[in-house]
Protein backbone atom coordinates (compact mmCIF):
# COMPACT_ATOMS: atom_id res chain seq x y z
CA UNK A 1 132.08 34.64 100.39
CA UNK A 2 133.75 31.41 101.48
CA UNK A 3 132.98 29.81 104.91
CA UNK A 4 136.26 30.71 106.42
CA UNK A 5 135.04 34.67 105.80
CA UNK A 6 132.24 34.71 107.03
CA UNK A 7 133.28 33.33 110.31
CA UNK A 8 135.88 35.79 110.47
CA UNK A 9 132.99 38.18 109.91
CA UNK A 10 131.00 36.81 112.44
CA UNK A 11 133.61 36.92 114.60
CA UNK A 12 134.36 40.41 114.53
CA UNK A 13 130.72 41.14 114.89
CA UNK A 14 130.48 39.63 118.68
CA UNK A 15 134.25 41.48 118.97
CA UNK A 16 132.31 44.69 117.84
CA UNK A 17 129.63 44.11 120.37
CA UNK A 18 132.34 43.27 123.19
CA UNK A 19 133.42 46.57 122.41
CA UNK A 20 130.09 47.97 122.31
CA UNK A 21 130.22 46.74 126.19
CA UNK A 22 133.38 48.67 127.03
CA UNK A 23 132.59 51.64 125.01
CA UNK A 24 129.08 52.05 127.21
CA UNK A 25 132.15 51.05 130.08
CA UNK A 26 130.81 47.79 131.22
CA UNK A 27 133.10 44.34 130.28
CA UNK A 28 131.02 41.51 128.59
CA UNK A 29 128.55 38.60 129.12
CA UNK A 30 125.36 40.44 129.19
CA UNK A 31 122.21 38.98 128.60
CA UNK A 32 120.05 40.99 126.68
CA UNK A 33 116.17 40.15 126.45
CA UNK A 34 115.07 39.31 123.27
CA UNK A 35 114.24 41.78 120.55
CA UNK A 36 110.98 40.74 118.92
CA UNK A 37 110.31 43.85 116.82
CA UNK A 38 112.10 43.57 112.71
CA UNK A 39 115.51 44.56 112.18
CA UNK A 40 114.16 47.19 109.25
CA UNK A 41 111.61 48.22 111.18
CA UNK A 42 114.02 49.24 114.41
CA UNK A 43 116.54 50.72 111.40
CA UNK A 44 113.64 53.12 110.16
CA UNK A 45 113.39 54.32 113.96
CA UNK A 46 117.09 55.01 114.50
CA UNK A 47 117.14 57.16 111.15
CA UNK A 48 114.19 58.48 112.43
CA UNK A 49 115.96 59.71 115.75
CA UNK A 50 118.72 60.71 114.24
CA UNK A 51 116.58 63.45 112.30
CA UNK A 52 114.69 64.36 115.68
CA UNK A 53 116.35 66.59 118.72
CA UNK A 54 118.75 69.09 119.05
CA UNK A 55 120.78 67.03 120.73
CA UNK A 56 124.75 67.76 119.48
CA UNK A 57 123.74 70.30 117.54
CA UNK A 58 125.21 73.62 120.36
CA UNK A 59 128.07 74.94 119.08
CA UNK A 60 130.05 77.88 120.38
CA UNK A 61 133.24 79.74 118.70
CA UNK A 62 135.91 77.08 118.23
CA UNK A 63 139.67 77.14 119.12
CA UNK A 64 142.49 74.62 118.94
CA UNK A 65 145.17 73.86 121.90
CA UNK A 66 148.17 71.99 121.68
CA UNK A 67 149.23 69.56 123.90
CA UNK A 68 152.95 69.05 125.04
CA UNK A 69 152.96 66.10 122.83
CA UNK A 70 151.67 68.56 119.34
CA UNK A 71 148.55 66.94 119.62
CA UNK A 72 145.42 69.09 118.70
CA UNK A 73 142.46 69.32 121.18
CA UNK A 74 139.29 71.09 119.95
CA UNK A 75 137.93 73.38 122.36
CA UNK A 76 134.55 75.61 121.56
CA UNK A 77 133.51 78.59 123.85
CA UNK A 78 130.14 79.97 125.24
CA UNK A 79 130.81 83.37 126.50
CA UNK A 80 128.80 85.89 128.76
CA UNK A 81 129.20 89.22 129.91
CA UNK A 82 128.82 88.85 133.39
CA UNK A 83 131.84 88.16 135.67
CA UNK A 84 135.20 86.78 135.01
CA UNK A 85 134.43 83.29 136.10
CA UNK A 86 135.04 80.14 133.29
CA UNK A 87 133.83 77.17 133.84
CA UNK A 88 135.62 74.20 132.30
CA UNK A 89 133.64 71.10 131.57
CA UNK A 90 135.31 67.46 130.59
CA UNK A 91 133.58 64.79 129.42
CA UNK A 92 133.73 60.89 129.56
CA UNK A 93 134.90 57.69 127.96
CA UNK A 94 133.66 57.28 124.62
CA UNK A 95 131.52 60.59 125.10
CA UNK A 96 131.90 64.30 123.86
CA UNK A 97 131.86 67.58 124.58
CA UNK A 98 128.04 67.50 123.47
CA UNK A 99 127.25 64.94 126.52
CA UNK A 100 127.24 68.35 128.16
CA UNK A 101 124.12 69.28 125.89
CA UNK A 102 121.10 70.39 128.63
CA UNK A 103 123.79 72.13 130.90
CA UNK A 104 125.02 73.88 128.06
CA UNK A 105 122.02 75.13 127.07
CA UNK A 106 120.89 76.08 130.37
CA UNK A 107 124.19 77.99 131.40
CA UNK A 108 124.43 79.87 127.59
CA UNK A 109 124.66 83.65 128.54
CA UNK A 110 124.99 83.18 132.37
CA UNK A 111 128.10 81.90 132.88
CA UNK A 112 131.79 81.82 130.38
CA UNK A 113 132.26 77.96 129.46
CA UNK A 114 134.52 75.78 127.80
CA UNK A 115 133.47 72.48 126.88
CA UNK A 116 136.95 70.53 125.15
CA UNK A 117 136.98 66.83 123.33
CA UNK A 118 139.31 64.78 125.28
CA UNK A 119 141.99 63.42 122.65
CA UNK A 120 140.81 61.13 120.11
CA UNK A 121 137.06 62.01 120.58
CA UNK A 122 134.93 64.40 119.07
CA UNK A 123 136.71 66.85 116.75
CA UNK A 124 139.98 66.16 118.73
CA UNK A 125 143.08 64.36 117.13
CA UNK A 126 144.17 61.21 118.64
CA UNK A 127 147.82 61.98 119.66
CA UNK A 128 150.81 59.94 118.84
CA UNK A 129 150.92 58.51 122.84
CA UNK A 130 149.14 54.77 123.50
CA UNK A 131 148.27 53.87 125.76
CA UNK A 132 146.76 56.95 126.95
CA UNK A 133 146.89 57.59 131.08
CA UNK A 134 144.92 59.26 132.56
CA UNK A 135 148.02 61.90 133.82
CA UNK A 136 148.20 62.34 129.98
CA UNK A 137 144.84 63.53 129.85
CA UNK A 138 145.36 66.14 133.37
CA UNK A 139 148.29 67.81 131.17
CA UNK A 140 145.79 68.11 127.98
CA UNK A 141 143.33 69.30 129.96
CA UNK A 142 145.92 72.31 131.61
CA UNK A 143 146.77 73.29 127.52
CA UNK A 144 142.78 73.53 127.13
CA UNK A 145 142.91 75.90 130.27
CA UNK A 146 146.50 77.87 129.37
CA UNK A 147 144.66 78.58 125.41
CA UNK A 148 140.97 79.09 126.14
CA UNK A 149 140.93 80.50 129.64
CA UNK A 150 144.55 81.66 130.55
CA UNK A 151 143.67 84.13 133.42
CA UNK A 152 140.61 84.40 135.89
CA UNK A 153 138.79 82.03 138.26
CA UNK A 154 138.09 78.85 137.42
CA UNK A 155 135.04 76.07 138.20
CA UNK A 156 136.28 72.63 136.74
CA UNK A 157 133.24 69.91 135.85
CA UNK A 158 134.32 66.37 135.00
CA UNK A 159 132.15 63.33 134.15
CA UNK A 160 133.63 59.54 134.48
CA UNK A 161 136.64 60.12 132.83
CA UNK A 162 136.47 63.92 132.57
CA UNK A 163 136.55 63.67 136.54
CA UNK A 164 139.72 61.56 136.59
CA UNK A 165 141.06 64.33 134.49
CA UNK A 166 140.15 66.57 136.82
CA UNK A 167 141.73 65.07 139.58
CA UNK A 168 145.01 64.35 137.26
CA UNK A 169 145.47 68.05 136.61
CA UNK A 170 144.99 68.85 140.48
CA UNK A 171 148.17 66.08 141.05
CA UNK A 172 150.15 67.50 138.24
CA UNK A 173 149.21 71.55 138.67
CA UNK A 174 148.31 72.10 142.12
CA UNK A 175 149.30 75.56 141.76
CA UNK A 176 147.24 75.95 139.42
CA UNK A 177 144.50 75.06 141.43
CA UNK A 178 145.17 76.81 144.54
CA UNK A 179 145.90 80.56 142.40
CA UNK A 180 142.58 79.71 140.03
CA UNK A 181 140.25 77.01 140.96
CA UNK A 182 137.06 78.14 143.00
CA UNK A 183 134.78 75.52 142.35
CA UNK A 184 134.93 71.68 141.33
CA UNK A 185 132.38 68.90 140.53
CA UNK A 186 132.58 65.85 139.95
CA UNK A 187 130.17 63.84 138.10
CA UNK A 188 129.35 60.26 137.76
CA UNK A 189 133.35 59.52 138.72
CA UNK A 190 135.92 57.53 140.67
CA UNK A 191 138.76 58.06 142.83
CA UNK A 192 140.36 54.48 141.85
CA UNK A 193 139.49 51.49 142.58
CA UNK A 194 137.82 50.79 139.67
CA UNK A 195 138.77 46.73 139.56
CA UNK A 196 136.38 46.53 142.49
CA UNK A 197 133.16 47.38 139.95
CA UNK A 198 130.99 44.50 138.62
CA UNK A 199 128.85 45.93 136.07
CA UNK A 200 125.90 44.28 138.01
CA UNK A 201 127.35 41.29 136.50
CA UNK A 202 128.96 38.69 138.50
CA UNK A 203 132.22 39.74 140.03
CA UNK A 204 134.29 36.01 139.13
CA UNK A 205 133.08 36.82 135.76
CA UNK A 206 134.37 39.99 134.94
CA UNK A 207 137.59 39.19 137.16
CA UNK A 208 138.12 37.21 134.32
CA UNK A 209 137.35 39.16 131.32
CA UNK A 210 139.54 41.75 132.80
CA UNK A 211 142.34 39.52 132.90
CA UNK A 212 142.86 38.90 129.08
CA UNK A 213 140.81 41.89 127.73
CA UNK A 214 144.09 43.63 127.11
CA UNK A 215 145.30 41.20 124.66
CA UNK A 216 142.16 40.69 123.10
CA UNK A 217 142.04 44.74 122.72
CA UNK A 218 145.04 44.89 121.25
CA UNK A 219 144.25 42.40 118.51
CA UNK A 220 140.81 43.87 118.05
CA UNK A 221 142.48 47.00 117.88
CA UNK A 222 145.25 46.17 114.94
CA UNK A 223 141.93 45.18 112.89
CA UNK A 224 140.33 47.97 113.74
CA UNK A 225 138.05 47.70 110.39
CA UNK A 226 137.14 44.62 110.59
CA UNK A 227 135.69 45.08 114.02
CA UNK A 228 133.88 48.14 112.84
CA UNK A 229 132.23 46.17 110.62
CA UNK A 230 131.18 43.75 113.05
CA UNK A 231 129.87 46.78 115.19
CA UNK A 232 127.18 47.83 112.72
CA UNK A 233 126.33 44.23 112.12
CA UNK A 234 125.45 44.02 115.84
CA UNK A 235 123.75 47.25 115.92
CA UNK A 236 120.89 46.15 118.05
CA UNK A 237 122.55 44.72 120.31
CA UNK A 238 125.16 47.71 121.15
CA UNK A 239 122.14 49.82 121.31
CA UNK A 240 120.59 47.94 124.23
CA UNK A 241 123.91 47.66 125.66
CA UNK A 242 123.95 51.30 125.57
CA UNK A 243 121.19 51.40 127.09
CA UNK A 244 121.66 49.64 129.88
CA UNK A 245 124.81 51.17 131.18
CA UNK A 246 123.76 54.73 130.37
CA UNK A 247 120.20 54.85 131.68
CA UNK A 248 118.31 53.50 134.58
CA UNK A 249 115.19 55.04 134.38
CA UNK A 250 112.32 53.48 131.48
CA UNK A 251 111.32 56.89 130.59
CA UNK A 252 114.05 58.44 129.09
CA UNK A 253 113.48 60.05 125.85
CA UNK A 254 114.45 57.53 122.97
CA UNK A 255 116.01 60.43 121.32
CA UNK A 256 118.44 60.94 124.23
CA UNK A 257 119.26 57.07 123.59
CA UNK A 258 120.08 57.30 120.53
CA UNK A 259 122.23 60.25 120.57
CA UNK A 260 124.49 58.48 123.41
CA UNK A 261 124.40 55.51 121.23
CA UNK A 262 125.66 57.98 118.22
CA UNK A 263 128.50 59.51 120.03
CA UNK A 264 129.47 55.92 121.82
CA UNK A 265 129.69 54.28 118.18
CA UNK A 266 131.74 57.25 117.16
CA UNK A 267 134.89 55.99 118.88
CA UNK A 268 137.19 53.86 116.73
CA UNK A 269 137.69 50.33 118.35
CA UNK A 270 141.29 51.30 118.24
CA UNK A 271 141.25 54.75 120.43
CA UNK A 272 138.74 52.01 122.51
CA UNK A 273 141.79 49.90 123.35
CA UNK A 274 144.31 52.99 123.31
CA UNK A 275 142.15 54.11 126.67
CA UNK A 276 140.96 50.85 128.48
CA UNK A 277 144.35 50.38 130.12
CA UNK A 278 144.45 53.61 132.02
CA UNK A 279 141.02 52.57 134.10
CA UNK A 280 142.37 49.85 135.67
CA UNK A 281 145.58 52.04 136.67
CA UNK A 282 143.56 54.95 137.91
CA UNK A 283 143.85 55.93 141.36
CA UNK A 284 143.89 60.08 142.33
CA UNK A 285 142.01 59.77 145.46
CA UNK A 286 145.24 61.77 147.13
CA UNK A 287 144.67 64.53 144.36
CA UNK A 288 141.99 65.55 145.71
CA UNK A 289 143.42 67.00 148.96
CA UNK A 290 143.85 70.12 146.52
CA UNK A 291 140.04 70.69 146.38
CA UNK A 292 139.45 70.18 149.94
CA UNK A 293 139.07 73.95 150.93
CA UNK A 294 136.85 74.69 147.97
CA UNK A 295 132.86 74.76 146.78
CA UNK A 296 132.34 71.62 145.51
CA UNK A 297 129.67 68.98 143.93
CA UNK A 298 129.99 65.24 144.23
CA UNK A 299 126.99 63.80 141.89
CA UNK A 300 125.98 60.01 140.43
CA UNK A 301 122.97 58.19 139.59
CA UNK A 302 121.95 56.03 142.38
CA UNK A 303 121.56 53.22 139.78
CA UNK A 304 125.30 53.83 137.94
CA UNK A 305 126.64 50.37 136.90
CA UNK A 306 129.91 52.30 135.69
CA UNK A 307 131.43 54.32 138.37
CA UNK A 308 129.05 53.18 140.90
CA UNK A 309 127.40 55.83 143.19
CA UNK A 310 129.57 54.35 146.48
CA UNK A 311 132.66 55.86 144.62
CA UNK A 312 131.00 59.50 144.34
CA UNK A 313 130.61 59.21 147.92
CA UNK A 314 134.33 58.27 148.55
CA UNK A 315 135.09 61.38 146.91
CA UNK A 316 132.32 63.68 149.00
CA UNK A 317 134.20 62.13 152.02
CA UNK A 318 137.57 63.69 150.89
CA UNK A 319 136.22 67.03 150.47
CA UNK A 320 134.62 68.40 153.37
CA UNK A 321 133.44 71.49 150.81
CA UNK A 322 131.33 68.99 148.87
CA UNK A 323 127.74 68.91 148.49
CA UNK A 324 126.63 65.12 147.76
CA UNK A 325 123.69 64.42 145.13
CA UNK A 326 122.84 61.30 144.72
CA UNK A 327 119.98 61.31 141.42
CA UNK A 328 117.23 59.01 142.08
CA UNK A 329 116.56 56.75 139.46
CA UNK A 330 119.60 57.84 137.39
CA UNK A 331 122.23 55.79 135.58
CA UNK A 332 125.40 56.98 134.37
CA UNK A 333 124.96 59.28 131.93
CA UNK A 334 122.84 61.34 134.39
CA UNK A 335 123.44 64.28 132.97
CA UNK A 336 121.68 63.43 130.01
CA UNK A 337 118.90 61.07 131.64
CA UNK A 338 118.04 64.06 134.82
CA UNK A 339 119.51 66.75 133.31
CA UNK A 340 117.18 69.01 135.65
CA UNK A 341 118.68 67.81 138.91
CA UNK A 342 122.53 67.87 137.14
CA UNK A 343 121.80 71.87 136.30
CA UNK A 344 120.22 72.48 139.45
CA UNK A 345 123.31 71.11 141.26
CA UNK A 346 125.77 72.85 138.85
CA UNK A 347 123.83 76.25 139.46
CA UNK A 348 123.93 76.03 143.34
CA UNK A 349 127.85 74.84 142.71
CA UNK A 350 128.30 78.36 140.46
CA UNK A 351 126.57 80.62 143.12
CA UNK A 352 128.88 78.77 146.27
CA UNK A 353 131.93 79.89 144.33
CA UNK A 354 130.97 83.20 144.29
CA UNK A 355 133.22 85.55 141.48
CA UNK A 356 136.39 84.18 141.91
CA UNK A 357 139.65 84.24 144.68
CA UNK A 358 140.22 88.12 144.20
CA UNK A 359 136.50 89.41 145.00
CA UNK A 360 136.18 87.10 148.29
């Protein structure tokens, strides 16, 4: 390989790690300690993970809705025989439905539930629409609801972005809400605001990544192999990036790293940069006046360097329904990292909304 080659190479393997940061949703210039254990060595303990754990490995009967736009969104349902109630859970940026794996596996049999890939995750199709808005993904969310639970109450969960798309479908249906919803939580989320987050990183810093990380997506994202590449080159380093802006706690299960790590790197660079611009243009705090009568749960990790656990209270304060949980030691993927305390909430959430508007 000539010079000029492999310092395109090289290039695209610290773009592939900048993207590693926005994929865990941080921006860039972290300092990661030193790894001092060998590169084959920490390879033999990510295959090793990856054969360990059940971790993505629920599945429930699949179906397929269509958004407005023809795209397909992959849907998979746990049923149960008690009560009409659905519960309707969204996950985050760069995530999946499996995110939702512990309170899957603790609701199975108790309670109906659909867990959907947001467009251009998962086993979802990526649409023909970029950049996607978040009111895009409110309206995909309503065909997941219209095709896999089309009549009955309704409990919406949403984590990080899967809250936003929550609070988009609220703005866009509120009908829908008022006739259906009994119960909402949010999880790990934000009303807006988002430009106001630092990452724990200085805030000049990031002020100024933000300001031409658009352009440098969208070139990142028209080489979208080439910066693949570079991602797997810089494996180690997106792992401990993953790590820091998922987890907060030391003693989370390696296992449970990893498998956030797997689904993070799963998202193309190019879907990466498709998304990014809709954060910064977020704001539904005035969607949630449509939730403000109803059971709900407003949840974070106290240590959440993403959607930072000040913004989970902003939403508590809108709904005077809400229960606030604050996770000790928890970091944004709290679901995953205290899944105990996430469940517990949910539960308590479920048995507040009772069996739906017409049995009140």
């Amino acid at each position: 390989m000539g010079e000029a080659t492999g310092s395109g190479w090289r290039r695209a393997g610290f773009a592939g790690a900048a993207i590693g940061v926005l994929a865990a949703g941080a921006a860039a210039g972290v300092a990661i300690e030193r790894l001092t254990v060998g590169r084959s060595v920490r390879q033999k303990a990510r295959l090793a993970l990856d054969a360990t754990g059940p971790y993505g490995a629920l599945r429930g009967a699949p179906g397929r809705a269509l958004a407005d736009d023809g795209t397909a969104l992959a849907y998979e349902t746990d049923e149960a025989s008690a009560g009409p109630l659905t519960v309707v859970f969204s996950h985050g940026f760069c995530l999946s439905q499996d995110s939702w794996h512990y309170q899957r596996a603790a609701l199975r049999g108790r309670v109906r539930a659909v867990y959907w890939d947001q467009r251009g995750h998962g086993r979802s199709a990526r649409g023909p629409e970029e950049p996607v808005t978040i009111d895009r993904l409110g309206r995909d969310l309503k065909a997941v609801i219209d095709a896999a639970a089309p009549e009955g109450p309704l409990v919406l969960v949403g984590h990080s972005m899967g809250g936003m798309t929550v609070m988009a479908l609220a703005e866009r249906y509120p009908e829908l809400v008022r006739d259906r919803v009994v119960g909402v939580a949010f999880v790990g989320t934000s009303p807006g605001r988002l430009e106001e987050v630092s990452y724990g990183l200085p805030l000049a810093g990031v002020n100024a990544v933000r300001r031409v990380l658009p352009g440098v997506l969208r070139a990142l994202g028209s080489q979208a192999e080439l910066v693949e590449k570079g991602r797997r080159a810089t494996a180690d380093l997106f792992a401990g990036l993953v790590k820091k802006y998922s987890f907060a706690s030391k003693d989370v299960d390696p296992a449970v790293v990893r498998f956030a790590e797997r689904m993070i790197e799963s998202v193309p660079v190019d879907v990466v940069a498709a998304f990014y611009p809709a954060f910064g243009a977020h704001d539904k705090l005035a969607a949630l006046a449509a939730f403000r009568d109803l059971p709900a749960l407003a949840l974070a990790g106290d240590r959440d360097l993403v959607t930072p656990a000040s913004h989970t209270e902003a939403i508590a304060a809108e709904l005077p329904g809400a229960d606030l949980v604050v996770v000790p030691d928890a970091g944004h993927l709290v679901m995953l990292e205290r899944p105990e305390a996430v469940t517990e909430a949910l539960a308590a959430l479920l048995a507040r909304a009772g069996e739906g508007p017409d049995n009140g």
